[in-house]
N, C-alpha and C. Protein backbone atom coordinates (compact mmCIF):
# COMPACT_ATOMS: atom_id res chain seq x y z
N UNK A 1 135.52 -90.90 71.20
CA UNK A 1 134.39 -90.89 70.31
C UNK A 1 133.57 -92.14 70.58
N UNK A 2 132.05 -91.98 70.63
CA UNK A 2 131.14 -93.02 70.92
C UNK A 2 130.48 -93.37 69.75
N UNK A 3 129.68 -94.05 69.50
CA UNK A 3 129.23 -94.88 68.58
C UNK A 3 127.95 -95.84 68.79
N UNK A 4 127.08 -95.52 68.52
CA UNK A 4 125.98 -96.63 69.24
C UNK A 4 125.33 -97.00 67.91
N UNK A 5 125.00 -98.61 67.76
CA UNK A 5 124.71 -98.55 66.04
C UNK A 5 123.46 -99.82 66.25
N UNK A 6 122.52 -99.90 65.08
CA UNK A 6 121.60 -100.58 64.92
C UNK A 6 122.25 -102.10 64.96
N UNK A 7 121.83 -102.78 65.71
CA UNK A 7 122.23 -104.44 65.20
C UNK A 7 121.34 -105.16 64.08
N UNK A 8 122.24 -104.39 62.75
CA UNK A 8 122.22 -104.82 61.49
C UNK A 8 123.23 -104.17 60.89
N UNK A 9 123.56 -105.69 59.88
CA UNK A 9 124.48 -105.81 58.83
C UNK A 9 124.88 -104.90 57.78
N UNK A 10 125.60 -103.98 58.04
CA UNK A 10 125.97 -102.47 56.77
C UNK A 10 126.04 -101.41 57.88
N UNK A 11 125.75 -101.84 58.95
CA UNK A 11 125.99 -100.44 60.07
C UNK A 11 127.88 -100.48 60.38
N UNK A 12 128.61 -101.73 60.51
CA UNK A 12 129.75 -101.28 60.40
C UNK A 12 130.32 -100.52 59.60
N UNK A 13 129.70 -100.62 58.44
CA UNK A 13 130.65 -99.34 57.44
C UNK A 13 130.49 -98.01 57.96
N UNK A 14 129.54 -97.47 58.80
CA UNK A 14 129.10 -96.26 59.19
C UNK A 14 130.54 -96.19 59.99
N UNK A 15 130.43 -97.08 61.44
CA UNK A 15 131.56 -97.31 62.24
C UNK A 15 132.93 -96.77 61.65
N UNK A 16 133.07 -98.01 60.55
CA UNK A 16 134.61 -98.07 59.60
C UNK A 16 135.00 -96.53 59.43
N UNK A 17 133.91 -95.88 58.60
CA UNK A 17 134.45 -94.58 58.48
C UNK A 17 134.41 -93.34 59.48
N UNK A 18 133.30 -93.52 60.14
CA UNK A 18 133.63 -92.66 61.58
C UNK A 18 135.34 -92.64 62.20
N UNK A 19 135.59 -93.89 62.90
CA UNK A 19 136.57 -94.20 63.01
C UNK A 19 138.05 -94.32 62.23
N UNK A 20 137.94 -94.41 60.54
CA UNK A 20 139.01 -93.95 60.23
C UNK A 20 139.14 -92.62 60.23
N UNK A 21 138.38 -92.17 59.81
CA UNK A 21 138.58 -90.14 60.01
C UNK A 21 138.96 -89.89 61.15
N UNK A 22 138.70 -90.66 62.62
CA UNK A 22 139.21 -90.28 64.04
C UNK A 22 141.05 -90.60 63.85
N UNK A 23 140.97 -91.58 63.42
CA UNK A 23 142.63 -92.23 63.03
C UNK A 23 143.24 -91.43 62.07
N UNK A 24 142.52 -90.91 61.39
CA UNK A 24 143.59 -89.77 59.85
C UNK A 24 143.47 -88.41 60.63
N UNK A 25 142.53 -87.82 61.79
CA UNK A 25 143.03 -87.06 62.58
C UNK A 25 144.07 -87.00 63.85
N UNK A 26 144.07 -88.10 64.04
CA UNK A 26 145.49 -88.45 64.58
C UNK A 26 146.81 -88.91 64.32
N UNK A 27 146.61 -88.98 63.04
CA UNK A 27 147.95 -88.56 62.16
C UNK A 27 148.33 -90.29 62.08
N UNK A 28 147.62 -90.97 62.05
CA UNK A 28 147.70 -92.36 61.91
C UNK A 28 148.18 -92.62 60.08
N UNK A 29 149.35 -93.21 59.63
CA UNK A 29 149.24 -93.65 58.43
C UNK A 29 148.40 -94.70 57.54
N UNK A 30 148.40 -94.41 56.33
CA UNK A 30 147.00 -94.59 55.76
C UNK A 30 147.43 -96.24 55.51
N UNK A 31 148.55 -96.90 55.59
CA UNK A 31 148.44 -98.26 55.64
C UNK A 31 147.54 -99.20 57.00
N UNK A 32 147.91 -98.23 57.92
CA UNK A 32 148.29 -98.59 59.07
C UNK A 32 145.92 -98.62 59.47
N UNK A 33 145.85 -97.54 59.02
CA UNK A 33 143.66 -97.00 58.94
C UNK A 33 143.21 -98.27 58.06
N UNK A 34 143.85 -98.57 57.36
CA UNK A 34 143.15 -99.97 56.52
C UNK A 34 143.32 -100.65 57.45
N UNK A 35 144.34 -101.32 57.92
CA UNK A 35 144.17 -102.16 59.17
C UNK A 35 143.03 -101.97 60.15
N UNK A 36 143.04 -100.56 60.62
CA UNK A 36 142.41 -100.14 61.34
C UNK A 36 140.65 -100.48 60.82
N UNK A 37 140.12 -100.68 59.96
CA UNK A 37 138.83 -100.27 58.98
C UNK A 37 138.64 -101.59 59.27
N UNK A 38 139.52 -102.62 58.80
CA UNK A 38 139.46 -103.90 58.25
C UNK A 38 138.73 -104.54 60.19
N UNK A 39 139.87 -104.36 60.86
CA UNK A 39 139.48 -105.16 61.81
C UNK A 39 138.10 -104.42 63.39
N UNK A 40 138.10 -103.58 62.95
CA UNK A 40 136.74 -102.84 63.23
C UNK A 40 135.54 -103.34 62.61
N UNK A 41 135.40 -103.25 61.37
CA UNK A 41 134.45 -103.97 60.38
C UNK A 41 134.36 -105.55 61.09
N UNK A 42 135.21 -106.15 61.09
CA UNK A 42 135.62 -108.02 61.84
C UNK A 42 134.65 -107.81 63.09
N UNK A 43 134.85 -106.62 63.61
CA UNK A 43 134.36 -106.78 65.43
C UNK A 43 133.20 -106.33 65.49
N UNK A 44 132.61 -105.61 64.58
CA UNK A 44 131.31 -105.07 64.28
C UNK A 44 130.14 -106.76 63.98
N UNK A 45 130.98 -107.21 63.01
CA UNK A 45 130.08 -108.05 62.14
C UNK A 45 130.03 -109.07 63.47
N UNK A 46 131.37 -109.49 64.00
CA UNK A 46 130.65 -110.66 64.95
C UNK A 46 130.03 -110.09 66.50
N UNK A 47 129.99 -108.60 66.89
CA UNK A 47 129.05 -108.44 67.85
C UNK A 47 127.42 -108.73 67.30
N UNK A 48 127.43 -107.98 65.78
CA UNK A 48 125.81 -108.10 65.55
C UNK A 48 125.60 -109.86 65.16
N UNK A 49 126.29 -110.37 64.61
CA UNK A 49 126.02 -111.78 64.35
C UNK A 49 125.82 -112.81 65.74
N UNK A 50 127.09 -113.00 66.50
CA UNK A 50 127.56 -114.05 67.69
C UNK A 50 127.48 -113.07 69.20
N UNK A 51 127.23 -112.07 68.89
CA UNK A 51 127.22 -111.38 70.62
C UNK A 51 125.57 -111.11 70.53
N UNK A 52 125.06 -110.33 69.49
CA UNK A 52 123.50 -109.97 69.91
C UNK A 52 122.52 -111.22 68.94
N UNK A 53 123.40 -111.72 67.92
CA UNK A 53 122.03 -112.76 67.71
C UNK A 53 121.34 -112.45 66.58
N UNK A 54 122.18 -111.61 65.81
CA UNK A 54 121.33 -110.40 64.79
C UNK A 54 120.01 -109.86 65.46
N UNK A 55 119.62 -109.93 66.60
CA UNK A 55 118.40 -109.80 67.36
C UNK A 55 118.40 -107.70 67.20
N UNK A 56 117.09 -107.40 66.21
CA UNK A 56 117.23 -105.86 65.56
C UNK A 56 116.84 -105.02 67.17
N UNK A 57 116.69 -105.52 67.80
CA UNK A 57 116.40 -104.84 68.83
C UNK A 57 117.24 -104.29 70.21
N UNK A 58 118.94 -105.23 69.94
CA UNK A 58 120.00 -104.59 70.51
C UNK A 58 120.80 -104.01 69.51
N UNK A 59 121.90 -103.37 70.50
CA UNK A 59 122.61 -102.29 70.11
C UNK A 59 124.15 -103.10 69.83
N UNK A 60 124.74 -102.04 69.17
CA UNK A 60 126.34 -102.33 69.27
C UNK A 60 126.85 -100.96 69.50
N UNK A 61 127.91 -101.10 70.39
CA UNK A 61 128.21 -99.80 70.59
C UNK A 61 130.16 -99.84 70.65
N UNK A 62 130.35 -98.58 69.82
CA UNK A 62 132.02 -98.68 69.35
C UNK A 62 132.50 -97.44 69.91
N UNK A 63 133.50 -97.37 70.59
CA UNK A 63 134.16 -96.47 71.60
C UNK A 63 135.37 -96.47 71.33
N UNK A 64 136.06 -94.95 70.85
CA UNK A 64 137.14 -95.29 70.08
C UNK A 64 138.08 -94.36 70.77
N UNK A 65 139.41 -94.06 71.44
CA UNK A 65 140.11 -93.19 72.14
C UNK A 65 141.63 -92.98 71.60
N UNK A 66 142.49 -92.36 71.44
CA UNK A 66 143.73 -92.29 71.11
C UNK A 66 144.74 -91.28 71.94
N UNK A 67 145.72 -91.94 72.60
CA UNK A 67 146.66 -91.23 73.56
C UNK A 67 147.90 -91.22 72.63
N UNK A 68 148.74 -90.89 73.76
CA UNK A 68 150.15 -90.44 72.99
C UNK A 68 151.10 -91.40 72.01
N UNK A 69 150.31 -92.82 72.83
CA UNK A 69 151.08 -94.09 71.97
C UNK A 69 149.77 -95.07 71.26
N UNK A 70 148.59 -94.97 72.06
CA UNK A 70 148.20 -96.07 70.77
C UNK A 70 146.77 -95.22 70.43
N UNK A 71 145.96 -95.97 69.47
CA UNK A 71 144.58 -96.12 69.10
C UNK A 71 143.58 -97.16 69.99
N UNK A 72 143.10 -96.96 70.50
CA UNK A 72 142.00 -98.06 71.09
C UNK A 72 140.72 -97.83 70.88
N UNK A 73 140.17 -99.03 70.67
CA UNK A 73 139.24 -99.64 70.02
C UNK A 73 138.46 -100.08 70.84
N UNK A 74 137.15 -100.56 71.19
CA UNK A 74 136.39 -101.16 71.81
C UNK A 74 134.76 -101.23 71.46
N UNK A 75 134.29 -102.65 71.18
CA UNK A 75 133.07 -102.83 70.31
C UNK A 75 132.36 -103.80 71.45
N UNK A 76 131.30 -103.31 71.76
CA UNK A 76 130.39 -104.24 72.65
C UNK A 76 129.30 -104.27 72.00
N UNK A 77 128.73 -105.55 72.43
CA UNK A 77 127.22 -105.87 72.26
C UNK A 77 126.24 -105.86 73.42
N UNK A 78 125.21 -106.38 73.09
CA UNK A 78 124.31 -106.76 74.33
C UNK A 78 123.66 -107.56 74.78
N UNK A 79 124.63 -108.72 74.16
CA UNK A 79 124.08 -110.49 74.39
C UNK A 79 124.12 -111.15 75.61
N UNK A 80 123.17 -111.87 75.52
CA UNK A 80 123.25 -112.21 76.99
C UNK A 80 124.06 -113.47 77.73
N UNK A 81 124.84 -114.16 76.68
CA UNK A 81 125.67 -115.16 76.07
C UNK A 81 127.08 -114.23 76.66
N UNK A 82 128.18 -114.77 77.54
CA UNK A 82 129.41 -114.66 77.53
C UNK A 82 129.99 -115.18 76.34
N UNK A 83 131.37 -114.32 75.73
CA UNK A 83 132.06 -115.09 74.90
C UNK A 83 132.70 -116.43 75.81
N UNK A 84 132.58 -117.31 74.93
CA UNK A 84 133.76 -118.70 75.80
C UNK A 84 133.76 -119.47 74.71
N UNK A 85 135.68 -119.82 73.84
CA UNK A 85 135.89 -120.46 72.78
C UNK A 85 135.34 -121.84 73.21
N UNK A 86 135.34 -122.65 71.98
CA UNK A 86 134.31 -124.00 72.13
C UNK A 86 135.78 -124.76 71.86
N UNK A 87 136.62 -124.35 71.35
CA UNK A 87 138.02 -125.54 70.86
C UNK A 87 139.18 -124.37 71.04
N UNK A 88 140.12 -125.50 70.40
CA UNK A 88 141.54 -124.26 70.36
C UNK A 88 140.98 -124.00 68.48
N UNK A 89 140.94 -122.78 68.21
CA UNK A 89 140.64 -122.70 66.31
C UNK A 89 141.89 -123.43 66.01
N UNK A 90 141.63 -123.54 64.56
CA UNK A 90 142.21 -123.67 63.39
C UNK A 90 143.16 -122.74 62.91
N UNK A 91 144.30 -122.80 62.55
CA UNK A 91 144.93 -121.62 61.94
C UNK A 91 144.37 -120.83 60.69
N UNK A 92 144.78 -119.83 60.40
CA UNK A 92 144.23 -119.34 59.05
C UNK A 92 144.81 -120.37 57.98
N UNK A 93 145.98 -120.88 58.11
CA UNK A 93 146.57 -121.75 57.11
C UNK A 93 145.56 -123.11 57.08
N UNK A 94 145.64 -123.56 58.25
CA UNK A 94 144.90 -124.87 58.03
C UNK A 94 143.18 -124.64 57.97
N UNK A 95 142.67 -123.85 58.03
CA UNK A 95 141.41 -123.18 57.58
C UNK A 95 141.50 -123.15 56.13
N UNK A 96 142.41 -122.34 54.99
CA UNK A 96 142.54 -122.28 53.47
C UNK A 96 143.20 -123.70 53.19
N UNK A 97 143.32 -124.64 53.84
CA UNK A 97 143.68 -125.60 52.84
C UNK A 97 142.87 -126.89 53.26
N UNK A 98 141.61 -126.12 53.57
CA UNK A 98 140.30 -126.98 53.50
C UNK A 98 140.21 -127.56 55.03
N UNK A 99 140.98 -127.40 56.46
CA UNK A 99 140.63 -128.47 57.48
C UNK A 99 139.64 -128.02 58.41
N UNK A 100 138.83 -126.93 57.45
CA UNK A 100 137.50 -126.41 58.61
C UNK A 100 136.80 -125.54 57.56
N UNK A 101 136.05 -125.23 58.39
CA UNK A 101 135.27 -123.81 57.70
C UNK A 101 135.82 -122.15 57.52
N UNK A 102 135.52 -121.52 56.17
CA UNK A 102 136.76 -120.41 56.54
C UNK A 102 135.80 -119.06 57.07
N UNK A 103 134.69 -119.70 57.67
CA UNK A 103 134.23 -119.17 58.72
C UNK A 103 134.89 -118.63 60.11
N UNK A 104 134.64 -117.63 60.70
CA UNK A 104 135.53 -117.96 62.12
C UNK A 104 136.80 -117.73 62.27
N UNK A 105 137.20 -116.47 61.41
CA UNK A 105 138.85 -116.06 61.29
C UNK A 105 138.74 -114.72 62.21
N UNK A 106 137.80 -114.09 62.13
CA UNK A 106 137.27 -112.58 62.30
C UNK A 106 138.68 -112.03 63.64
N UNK A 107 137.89 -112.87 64.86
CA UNK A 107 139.04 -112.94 65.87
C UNK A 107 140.55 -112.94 65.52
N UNK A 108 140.94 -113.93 64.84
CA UNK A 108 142.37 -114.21 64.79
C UNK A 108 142.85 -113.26 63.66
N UNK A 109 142.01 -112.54 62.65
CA UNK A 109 142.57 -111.46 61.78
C UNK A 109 142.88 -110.13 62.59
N UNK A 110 141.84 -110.19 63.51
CA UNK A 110 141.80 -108.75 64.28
C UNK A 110 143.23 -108.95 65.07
N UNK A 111 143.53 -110.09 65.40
CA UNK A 111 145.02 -110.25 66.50
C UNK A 111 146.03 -109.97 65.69
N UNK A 112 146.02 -110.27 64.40
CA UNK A 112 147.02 -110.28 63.42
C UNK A 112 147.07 -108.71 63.21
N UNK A 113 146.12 -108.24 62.80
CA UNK A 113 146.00 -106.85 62.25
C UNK A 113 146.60 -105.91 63.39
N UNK A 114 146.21 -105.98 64.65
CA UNK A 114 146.19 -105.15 65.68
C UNK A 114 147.68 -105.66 66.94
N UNK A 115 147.66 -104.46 67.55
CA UNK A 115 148.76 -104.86 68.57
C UNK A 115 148.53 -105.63 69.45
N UNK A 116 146.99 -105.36 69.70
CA UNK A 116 146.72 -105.74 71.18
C UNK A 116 145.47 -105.98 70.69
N UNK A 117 144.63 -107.37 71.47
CA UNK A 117 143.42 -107.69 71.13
C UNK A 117 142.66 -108.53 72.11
N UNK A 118 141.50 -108.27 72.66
CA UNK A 118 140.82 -109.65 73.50
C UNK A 118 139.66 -108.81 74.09
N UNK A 119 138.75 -109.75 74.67
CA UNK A 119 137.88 -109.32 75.38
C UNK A 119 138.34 -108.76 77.02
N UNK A 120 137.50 -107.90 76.98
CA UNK A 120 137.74 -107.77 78.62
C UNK A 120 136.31 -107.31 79.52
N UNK A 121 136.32 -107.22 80.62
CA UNK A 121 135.38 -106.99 81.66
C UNK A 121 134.65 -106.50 81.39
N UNK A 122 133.26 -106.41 80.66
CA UNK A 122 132.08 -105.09 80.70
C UNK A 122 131.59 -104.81 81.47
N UNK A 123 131.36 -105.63 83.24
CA UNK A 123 130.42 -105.14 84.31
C UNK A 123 128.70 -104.79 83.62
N UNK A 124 128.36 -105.66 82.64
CA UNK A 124 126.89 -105.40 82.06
C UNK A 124 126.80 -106.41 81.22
N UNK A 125 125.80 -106.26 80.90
CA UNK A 125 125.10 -107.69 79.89
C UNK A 125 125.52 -107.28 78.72
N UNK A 126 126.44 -108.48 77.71
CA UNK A 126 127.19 -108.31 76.50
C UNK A 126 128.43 -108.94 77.35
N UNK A 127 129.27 -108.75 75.44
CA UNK A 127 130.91 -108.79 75.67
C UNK A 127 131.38 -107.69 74.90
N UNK A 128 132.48 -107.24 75.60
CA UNK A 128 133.25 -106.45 75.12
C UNK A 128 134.59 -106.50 74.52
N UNK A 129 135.04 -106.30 73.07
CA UNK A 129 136.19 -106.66 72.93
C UNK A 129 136.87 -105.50 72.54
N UNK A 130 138.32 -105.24 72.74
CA UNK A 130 138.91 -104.44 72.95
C UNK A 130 140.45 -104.56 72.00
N UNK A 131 141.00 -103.80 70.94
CA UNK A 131 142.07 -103.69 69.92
C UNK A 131 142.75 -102.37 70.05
N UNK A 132 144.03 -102.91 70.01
CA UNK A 132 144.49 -101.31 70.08
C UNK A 132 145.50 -101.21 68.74
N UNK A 133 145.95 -100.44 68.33
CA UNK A 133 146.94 -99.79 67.49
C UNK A 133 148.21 -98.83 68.18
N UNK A 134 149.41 -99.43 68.00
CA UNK A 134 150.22 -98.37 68.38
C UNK A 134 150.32 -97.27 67.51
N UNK A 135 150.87 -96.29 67.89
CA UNK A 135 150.60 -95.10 66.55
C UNK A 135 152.33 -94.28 66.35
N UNK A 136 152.00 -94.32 65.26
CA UNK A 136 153.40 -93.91 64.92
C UNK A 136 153.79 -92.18 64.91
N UNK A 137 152.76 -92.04 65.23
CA UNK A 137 152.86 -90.30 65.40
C UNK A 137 151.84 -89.51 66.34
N UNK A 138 152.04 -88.37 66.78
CA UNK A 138 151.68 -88.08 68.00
C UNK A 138 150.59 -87.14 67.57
N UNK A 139 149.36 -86.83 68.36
CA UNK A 139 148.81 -85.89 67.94
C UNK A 139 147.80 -85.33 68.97
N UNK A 140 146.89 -84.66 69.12
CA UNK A 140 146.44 -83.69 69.98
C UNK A 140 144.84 -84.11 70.34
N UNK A 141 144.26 -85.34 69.77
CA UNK A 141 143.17 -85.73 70.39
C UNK A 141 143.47 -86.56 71.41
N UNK A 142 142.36 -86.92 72.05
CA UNK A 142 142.55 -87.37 73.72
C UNK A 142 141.78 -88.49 73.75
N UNK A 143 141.63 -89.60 74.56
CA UNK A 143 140.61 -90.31 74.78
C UNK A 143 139.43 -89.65 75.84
């Protein structure tokens, strides 16, 4: 399933629910689709924010596939900016007990939430980041 969305703020919820209905047709449990919602929503907000710039004139685009073992995920932008971290972050712990901004978790929730998480190769202008879900049950859509 493809996904191509306005770069503006409230278009992930469109995403969120596209994509959980792809996951509750694949027999994904409903703890497991909140995860799923939560860190989709995370990858949405920082392509349109830190990949395109809120700039209304690119795209975000969410590409979603499911095989016999996981869910995969993949949210690109069309910035012209490579991702490249500026420090090692902050933990979420030392973030809530004041030693930064609790800005800037988005990434490290999505790692937490998900099995598998990071950017990888787009061969085009943007970054692409990529989450997967293992799935606990098998079902008959395809990537």
């Amino acid at each position: 399933m493809e996904l191509v969305l306005p770069n503006e703020l409230g278009y992930e919820l469109i995403a969120r629910d596209a994509v959980a209905a792809f996951a509750r047709r694949a027999g994904m449990p409903r703890d497991q689709i909140d995860d799923v919602k939560t860190a989709l929503c995370e990858a949405c907000i920082n392509a349109i924010e830190h990949g395109n710039s809120m700039n209304p004139e690119l795209r975000v685009q969410v590409s979603c596939c499911v095989d016999d073992d996981r869910l995969v995920i993949e949210v690109c932008d069309q910035g012209v900016s490579p991702f490249a971290p500026k420090a090692e972050p902050l933990s979420m712990v030392e973030k809530v007990s004041g030693f930064g901004s609790l800005r800037g978790m988005g990434l490290m929730l999505i790692s937490q939430l998900s099995d598998e998480s990071g950017f990888v190769p787009h061969g085009e202008v943007g970054n692409c980041f990529r989450f997967a879900f293992q799935r606990h049950r098998a079902a008959s859509l395809s990537c």
